[in-house]
N, C-alpha and C. Protein backbone atom coordinates (compact mmCIF):
# COMPACT_ATOMS: atom_id res chain seq x y z
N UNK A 1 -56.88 92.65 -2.48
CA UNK A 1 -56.98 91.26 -2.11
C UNK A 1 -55.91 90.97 -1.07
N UNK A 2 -56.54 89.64 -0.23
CA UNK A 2 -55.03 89.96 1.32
C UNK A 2 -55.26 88.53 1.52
N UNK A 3 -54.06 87.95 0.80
CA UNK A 3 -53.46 86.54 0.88
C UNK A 3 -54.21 85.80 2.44
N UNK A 4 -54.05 84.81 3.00
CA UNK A 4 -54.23 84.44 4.07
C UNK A 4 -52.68 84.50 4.64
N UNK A 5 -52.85 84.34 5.75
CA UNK A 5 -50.83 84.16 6.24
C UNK A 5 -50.66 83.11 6.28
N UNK A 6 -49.18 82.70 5.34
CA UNK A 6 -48.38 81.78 5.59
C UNK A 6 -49.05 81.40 4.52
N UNK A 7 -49.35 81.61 3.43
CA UNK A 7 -50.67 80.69 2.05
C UNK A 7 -49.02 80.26 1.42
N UNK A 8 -48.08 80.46 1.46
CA UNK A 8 -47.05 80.00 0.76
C UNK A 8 -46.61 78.50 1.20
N UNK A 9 -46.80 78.66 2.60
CA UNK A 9 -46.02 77.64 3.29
C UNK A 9 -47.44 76.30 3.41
N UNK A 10 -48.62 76.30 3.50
CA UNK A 10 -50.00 76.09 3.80
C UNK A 10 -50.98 76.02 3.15
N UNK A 11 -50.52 75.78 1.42
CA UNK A 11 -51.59 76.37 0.58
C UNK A 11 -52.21 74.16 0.07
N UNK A 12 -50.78 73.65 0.49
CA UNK A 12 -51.03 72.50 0.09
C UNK A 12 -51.72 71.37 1.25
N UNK A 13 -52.28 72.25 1.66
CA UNK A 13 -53.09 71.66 2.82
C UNK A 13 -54.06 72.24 3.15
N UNK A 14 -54.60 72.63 2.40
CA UNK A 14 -55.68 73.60 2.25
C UNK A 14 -57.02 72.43 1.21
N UNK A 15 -57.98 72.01 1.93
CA UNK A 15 -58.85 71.63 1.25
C UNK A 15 -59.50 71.80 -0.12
N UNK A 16 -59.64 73.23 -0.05
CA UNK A 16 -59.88 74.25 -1.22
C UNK A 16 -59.09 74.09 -2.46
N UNK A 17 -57.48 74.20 -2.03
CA UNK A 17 -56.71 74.28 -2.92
C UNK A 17 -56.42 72.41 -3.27
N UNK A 18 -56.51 71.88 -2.44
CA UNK A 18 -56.40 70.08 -3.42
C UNK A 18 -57.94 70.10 -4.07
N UNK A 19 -58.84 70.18 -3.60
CA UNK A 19 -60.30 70.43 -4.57
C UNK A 19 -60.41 70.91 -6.18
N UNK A 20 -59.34 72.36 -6.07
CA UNK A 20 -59.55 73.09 -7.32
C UNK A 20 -58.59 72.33 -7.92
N UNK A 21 -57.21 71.66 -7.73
CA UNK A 21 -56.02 71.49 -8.09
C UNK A 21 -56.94 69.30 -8.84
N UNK A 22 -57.56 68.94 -8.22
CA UNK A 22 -58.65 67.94 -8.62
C UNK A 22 -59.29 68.52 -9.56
N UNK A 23 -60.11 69.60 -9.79
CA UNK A 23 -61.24 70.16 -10.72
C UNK A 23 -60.39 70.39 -11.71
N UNK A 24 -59.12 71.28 -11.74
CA UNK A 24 -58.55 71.49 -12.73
C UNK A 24 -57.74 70.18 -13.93
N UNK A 25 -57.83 69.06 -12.95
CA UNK A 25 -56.91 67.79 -13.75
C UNK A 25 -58.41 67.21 -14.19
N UNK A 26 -59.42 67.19 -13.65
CA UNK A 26 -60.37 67.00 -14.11
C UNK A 26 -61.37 67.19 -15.10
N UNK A 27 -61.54 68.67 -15.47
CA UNK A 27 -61.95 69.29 -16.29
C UNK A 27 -60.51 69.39 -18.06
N UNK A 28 -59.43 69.45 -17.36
CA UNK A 28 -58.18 69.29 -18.26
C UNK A 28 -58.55 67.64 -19.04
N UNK A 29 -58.76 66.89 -18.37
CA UNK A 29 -59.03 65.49 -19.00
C UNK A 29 -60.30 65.78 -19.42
N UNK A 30 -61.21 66.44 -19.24
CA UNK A 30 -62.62 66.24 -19.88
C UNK A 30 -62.37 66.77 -21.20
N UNK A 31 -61.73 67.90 -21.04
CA UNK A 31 -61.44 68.69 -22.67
C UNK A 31 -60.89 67.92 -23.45
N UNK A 32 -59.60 67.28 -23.03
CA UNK A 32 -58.66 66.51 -23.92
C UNK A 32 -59.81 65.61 -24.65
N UNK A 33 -60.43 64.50 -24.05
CA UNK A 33 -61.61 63.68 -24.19
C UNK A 33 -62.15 64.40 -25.32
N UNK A 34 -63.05 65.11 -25.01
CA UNK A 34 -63.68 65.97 -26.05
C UNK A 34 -63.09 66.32 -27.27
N UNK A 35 -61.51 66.52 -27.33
CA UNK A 35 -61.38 67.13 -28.84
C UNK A 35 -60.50 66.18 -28.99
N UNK A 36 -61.15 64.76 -28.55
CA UNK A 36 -60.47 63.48 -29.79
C UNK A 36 -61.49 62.84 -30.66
N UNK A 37 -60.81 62.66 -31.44
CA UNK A 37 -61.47 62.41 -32.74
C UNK A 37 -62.95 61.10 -32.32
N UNK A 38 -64.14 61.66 -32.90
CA UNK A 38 -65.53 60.35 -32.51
C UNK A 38 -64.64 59.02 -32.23
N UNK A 39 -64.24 58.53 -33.33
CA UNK A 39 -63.96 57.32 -33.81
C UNK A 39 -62.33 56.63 -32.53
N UNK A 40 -61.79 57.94 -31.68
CA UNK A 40 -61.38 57.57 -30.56
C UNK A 40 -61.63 57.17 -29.78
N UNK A 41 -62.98 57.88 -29.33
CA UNK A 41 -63.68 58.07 -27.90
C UNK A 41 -64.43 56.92 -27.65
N UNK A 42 -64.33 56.86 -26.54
CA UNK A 42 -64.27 55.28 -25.94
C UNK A 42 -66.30 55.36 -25.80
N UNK A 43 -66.70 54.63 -25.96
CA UNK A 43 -68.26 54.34 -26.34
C UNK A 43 -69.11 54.13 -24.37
N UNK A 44 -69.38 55.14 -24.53
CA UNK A 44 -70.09 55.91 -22.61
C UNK A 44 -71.28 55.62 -22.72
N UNK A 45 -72.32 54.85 -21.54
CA UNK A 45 -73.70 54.91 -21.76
C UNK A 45 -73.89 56.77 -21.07
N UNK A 46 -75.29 56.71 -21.66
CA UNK A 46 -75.84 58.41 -21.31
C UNK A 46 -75.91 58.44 -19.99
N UNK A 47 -75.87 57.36 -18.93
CA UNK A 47 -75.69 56.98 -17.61
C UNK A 47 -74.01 57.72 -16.92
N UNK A 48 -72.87 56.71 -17.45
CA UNK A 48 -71.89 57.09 -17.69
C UNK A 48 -71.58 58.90 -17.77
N UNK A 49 -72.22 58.84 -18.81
CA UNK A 49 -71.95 60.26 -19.25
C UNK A 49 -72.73 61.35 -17.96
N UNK A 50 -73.47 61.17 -17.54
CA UNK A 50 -74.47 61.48 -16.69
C UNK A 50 -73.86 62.24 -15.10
N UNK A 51 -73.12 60.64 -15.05
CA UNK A 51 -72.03 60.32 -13.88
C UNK A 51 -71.25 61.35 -13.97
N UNK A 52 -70.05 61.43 -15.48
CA UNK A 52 -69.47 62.11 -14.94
C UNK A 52 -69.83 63.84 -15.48
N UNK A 53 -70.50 64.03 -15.94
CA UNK A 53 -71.18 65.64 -15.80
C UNK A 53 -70.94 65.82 -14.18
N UNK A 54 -72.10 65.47 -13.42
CA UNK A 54 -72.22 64.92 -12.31
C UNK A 54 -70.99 65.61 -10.88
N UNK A 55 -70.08 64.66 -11.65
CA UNK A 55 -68.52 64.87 -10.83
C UNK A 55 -68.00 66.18 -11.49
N UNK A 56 -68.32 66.42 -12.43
CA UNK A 56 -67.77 68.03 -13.10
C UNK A 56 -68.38 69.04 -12.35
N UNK A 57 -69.49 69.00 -11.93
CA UNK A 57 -70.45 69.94 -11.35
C UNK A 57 -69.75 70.17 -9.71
N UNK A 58 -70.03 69.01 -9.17
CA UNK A 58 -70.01 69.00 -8.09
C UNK A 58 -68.56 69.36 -7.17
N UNK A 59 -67.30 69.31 -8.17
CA UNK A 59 -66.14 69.19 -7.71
C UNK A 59 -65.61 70.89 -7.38
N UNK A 60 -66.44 71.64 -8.76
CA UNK A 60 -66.27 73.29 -8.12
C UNK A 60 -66.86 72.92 -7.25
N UNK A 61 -68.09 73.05 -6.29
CA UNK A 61 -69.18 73.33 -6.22
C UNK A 61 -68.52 73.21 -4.39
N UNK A 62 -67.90 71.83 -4.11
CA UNK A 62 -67.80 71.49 -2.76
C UNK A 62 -66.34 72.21 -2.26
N UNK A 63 -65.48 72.58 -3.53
CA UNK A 63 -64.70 73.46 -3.42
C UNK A 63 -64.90 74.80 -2.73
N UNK A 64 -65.73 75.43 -3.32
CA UNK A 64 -66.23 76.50 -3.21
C UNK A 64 -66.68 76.54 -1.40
N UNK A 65 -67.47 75.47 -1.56
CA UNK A 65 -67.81 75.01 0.01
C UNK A 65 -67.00 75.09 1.05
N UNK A 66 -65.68 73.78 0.50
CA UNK A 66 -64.46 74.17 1.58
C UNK A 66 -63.86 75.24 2.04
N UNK A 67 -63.63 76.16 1.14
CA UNK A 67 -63.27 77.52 0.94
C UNK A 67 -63.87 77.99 2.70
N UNK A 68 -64.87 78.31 2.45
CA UNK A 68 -65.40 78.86 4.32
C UNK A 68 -65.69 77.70 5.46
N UNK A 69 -65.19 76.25 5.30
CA UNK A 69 -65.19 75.83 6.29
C UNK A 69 -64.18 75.85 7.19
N UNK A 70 -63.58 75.86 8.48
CA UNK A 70 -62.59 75.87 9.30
C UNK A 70 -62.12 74.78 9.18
N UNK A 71 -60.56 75.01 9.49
CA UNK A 71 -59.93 73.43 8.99
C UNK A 71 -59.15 74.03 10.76
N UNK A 72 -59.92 73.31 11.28
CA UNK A 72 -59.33 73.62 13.12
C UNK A 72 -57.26 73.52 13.14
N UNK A 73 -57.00 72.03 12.47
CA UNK A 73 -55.84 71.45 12.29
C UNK A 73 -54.73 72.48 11.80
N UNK A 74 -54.86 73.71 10.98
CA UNK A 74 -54.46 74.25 10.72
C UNK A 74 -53.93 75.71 11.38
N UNK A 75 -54.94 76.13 12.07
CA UNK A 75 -54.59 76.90 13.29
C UNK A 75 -54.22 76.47 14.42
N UNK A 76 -54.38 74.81 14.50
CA UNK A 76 -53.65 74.74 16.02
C UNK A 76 -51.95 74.61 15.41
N UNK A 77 -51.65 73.70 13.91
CA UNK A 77 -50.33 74.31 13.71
C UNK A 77 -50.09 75.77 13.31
N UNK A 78 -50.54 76.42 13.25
CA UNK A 78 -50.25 78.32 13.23
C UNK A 78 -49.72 78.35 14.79
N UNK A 79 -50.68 77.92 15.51
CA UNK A 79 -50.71 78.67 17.18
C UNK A 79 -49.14 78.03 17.48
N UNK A 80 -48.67 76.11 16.84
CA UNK A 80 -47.91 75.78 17.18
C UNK A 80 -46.09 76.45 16.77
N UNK A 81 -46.77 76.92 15.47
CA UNK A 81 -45.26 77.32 14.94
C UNK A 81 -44.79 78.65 15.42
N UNK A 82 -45.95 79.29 16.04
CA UNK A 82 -45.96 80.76 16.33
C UNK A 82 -45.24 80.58 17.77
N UNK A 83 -45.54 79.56 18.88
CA UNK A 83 -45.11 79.15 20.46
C UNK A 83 -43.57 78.63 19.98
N UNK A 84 -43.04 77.87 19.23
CA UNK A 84 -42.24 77.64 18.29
C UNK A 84 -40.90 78.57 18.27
N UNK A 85 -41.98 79.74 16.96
CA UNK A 85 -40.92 81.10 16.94
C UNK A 85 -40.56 81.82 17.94
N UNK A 86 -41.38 81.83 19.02
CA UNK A 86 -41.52 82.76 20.30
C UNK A 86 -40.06 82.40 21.19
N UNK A 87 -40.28 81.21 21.46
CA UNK A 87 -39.56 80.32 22.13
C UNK A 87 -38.68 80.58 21.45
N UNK A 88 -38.18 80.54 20.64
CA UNK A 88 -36.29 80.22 19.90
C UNK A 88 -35.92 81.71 19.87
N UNK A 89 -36.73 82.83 20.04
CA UNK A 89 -36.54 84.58 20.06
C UNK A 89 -35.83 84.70 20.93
């Protein structure tokens, strides 16, 4: 497996990674939800409930998506920090 460059410095600007870092607080609250007691859980129409299946599905899903789209903004700061390093050599 071969990191992307700079994923240390760049990872929080990465579409992908706020997506999964969303899915994961997302799905973390769905569980919690789930293993509270009936008589907790706040009373959802099957609509509601529907909804947010819905947003559970879809939040991998566009993740996954971002993953291979080009984020242009990001290589023109690569190209910039690289003219940057060059320059101060």
């Amino acid at each position: 497996m071969k990191m992307i460059d700079e994923a240390g410095q760049v990872w929080h600007r990465l579409w992908s990674m706020r997506l999964m870092i969303l899915t994961t607080i997302y799905t973390s609250a769905a569980g919690a939800w789930a293993l509270l007691p009936p008589d907790w859980q706040p009373h959802l129409s099957e609509g509601a409930k529907a909804i947010l299946a819905g947003i559970g599905v879809a939040l991998p899903a566009i993740a996954a998506v971002s993953r291979v789209v080009a984020q242009p903004r990001l290589a023109a700061d690569k190209q910039a920090r690289q003219s940057a390093d060059q320059a101060g050599a």
